[in-house]
C-alpha atoms as a PDB file:
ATOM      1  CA  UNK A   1      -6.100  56.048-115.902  1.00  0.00           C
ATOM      2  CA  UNK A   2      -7.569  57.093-112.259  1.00  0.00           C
ATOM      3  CA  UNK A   3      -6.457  55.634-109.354  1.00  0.00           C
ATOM      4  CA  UNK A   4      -8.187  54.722-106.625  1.00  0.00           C
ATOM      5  CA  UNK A   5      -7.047  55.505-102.934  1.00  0.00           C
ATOM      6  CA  UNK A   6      -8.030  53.077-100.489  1.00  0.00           C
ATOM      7  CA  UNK A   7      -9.859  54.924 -97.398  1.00  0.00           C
ATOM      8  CA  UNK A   8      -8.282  53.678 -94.437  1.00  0.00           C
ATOM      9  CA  UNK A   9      -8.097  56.743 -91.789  1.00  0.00           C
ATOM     10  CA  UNK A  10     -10.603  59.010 -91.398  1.00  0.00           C
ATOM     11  CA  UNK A  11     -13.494  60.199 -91.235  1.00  0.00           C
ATOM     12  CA  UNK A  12     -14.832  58.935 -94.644  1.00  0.00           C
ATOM     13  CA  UNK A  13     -13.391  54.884 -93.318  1.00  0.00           C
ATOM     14  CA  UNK A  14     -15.861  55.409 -90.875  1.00  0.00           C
ATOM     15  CA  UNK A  15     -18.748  55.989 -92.527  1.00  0.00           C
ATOM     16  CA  UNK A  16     -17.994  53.484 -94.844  1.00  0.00           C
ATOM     17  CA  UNK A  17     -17.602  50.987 -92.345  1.00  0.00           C
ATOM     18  CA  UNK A  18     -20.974  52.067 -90.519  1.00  0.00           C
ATOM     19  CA  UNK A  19     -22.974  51.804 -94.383  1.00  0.00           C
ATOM     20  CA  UNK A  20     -21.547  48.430 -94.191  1.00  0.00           C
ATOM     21  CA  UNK A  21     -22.259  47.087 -90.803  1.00  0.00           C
ATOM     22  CA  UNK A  22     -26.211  48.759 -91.340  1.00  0.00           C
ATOM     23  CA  UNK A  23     -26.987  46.458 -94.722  1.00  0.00           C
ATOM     24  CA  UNK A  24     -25.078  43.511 -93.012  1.00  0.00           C
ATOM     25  CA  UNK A  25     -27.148  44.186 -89.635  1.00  0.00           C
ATOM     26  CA  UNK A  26     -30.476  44.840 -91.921  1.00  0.00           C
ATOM     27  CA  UNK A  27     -30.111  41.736 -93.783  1.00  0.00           C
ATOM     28  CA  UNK A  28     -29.703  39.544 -91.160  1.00  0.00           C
ATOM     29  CA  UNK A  29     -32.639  40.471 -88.947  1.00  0.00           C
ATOM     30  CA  UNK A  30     -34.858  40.162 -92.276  1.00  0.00           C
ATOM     31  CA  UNK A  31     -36.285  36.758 -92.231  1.00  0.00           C
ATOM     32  CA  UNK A  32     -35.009  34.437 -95.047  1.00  0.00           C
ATOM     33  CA  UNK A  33     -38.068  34.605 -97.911  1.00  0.00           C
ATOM     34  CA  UNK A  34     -37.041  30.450 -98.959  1.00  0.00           C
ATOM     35  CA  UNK A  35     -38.031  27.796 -97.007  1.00  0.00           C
ATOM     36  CA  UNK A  36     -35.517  25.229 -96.481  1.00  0.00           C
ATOM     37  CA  UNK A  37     -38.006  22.830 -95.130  1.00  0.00           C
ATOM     38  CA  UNK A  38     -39.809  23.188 -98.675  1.00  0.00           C
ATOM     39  CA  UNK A  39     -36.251  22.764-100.725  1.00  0.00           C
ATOM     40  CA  UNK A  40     -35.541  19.701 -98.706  1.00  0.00           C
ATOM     41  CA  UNK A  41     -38.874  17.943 -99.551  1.00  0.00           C
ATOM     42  CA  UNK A  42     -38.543  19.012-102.875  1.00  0.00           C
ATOM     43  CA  UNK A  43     -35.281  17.231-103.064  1.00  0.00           C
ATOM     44  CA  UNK A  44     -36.209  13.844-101.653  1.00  0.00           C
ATOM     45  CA  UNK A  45     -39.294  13.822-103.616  1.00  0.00           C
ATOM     46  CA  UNK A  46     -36.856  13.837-106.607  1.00  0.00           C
ATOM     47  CA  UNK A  47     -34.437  11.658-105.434  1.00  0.00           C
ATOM     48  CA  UNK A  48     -38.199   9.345-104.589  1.00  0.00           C
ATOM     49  CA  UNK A  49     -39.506   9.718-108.240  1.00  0.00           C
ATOM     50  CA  UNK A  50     -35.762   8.951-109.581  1.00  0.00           C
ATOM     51  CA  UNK A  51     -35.052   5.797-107.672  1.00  0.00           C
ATOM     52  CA  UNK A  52     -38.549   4.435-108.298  1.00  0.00           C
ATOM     53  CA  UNK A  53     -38.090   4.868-111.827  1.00  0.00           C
ATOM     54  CA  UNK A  54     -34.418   2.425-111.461  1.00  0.00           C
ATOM     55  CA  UNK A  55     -36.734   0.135-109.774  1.00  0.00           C
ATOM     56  CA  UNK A  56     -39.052  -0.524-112.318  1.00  0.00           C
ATOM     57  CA  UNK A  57     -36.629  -0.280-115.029  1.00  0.00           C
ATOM     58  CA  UNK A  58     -34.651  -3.054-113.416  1.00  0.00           C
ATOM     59  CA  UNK A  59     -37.636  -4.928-112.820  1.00  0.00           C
ATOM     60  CA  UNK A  60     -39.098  -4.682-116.392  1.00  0.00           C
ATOM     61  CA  UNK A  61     -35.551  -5.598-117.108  1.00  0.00           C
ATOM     62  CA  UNK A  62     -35.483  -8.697-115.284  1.00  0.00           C
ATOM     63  CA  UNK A  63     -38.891  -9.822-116.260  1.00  0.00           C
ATOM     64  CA  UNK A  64     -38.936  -9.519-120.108  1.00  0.00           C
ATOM     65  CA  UNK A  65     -35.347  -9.825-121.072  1.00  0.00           C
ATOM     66  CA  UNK A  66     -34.698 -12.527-124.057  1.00  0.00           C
ATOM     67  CA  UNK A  67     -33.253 -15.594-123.588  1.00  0.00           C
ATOM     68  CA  UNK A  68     -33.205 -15.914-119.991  1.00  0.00           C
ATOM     69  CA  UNK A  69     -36.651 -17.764-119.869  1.00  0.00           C
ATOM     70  CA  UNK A  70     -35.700 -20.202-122.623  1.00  0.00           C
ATOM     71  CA  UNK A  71     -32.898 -22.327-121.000  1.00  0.00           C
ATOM     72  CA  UNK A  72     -33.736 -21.658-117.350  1.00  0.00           C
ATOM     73  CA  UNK A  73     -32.919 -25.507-115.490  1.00  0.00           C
ATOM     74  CA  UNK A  74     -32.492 -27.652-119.152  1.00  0.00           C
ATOM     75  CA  UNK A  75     -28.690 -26.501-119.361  1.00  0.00           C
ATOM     76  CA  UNK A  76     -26.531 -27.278-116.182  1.00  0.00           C
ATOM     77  CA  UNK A  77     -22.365 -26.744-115.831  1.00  0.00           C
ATOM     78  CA  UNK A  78     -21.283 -29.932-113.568  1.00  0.00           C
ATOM     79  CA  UNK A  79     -17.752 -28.998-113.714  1.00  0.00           C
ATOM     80  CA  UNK A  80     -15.173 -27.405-115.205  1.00  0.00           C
ATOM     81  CA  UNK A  81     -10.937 -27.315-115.171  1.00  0.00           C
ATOM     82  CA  UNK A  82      -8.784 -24.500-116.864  1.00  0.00           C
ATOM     83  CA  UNK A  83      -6.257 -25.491-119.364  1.00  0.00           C
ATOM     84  CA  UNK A  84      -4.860 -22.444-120.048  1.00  0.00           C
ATOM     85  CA  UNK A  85      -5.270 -18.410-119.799  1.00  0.00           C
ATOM     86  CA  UNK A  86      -8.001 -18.861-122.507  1.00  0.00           C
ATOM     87  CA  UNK A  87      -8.987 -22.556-122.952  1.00  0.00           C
ATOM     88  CA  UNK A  88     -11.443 -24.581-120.576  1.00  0.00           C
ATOM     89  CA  UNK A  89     -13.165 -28.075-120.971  1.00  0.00           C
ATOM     90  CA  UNK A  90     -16.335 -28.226-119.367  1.00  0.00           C
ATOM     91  CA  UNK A  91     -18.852 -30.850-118.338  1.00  0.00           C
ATOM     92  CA  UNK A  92     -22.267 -29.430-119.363  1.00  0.00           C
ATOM     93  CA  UNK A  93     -25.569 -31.523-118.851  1.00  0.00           C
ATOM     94  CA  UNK A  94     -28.009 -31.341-121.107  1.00  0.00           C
ATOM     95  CA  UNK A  95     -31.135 -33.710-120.019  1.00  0.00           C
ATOM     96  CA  UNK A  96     -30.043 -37.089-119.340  1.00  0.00           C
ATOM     97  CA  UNK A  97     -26.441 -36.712-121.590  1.00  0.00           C
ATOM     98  CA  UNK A  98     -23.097 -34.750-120.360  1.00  0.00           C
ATOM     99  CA  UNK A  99     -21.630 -32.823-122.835  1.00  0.00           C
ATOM    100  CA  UNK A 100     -17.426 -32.550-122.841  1.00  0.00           C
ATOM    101  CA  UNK A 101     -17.192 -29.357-124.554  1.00  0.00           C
ATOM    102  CA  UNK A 102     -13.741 -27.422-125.309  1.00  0.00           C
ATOM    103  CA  UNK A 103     -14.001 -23.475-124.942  1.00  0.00           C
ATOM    104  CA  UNK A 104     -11.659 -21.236-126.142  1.00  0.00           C
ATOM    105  CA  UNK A 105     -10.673 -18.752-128.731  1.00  0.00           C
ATOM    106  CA  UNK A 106     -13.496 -17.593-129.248  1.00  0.00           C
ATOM    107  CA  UNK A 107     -15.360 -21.209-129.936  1.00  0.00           C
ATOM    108  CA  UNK A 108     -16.614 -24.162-128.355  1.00  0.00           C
ATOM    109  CA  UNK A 109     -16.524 -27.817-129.650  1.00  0.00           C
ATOM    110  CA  UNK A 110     -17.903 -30.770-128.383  1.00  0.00           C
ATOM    111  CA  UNK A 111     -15.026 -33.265-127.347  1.00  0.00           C
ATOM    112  CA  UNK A 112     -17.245 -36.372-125.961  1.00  0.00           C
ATOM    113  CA  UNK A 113     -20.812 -36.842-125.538  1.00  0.00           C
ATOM    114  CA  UNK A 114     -21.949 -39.702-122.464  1.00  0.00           C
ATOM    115  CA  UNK A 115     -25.188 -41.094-120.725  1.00  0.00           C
ATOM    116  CA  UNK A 116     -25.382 -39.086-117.627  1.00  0.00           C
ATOM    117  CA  UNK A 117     -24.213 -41.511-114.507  1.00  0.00           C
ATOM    118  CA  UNK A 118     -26.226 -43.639-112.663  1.00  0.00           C
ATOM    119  CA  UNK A 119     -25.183 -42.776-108.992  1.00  0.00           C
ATOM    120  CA  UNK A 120     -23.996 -39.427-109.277  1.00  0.00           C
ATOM    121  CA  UNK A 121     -24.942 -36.665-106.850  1.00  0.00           C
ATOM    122  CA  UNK A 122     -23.507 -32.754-107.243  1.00  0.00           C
ATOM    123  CA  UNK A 123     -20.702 -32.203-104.766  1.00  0.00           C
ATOM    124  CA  UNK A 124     -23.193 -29.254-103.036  1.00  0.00           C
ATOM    125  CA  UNK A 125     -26.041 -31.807-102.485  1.00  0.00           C
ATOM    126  CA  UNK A 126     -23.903 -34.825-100.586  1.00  0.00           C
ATOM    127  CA  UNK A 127     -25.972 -36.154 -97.868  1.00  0.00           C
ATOM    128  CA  UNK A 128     -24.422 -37.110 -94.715  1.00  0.00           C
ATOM    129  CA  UNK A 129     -23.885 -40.408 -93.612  1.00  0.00           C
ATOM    130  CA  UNK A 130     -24.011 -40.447 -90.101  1.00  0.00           C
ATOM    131  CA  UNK A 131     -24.926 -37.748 -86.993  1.00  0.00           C
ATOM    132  CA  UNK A 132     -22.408 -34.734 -87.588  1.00  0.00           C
ATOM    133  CA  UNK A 133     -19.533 -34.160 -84.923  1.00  0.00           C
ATOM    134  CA  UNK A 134     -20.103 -31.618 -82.566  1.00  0.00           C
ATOM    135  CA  UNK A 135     -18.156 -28.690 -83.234  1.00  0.00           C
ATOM    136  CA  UNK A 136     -15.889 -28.538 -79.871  1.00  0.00           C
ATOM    137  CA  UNK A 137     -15.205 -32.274 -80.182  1.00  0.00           C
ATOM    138  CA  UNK A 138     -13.622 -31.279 -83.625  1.00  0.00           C
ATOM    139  CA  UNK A 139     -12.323 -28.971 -82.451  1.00  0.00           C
ATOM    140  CA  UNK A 140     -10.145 -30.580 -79.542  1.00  0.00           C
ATOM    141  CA  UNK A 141      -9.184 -33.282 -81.789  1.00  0.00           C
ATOM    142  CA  UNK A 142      -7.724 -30.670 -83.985  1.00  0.00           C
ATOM    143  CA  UNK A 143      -5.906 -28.903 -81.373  1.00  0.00           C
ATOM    144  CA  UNK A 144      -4.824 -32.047 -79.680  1.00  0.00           C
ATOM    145  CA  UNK A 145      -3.311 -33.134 -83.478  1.00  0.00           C
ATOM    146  CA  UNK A 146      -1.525 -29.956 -83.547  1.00  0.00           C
ATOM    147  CA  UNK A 147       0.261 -29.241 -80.466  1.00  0.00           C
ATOM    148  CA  UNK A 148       3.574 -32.180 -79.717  1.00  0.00           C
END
């Protein structure tokens, strides 16, 4: 096998070091042949095209997917209270009659079936009675509670 020496002193380190500065010197002062400008708007075009295409996949998505169309306002959850890790019961209304369903392992039964009642208003849609306190009035009444 040869062995290389490494040129360190010398005449011949010199030279090599000049050879190297020249190409380094050279091909900086040449002017860079891409445009960066043109990679860049290449690039967001892409990332354009490639979001537009989510878009309208997630659109076409929403628009024709099956069974959302079918039961949109006839099925409504009232209310609901967990039993266990795994078993609900659940107030569904369905029309004018609330289904007491059971869910869990994997199944649902129906428990009771009633008339939907008379005066009943969701807990989201209670109307107030009277003009609303103003908030700093509640507010010192709580604070006055609170402190002995």
């Amino acid at each position: 096998m040869k062995r290389f020496r490494v040129i360190s002193k010398g005449p011949a380190a010199l030279f090599v070091f000049s050879v190297l500065a020249s190409v380094s010197a050279r091909a900086a002062a040449e002017p860079v042949a891409d445009s960066t400008s043109g990679a860049l708007l290449q690039g967001l075009l892409g990332l354009g095209m490639v979001l537009a295409a989510l878009a309208a996949f997630f659109w076409f998505l929403r628009r024709f997917s099956p069974g959302q169309n079918a039961a949109q306002g006839a099925v409504k959850v009232v209310g609901g209270v967990m039993l266990g890790p795994r078993e609900r019961l659940v107030v569904v209304e369905v029309g004018e009659t609330w289904l007491l369903l059971g869910v869990g392992g994997g199944q649902v039964s129906t428990l009771h079936t009633l008339p939907r009642p008379e005066g009943y208003t969701p807990a989201g849609h209670v109307a107030p009675s009277g003009p609303l306190p103003d908030f700093a009035d509640r507010l010192k009444a709580l604070l006055s509670k609170r402190q002995p």
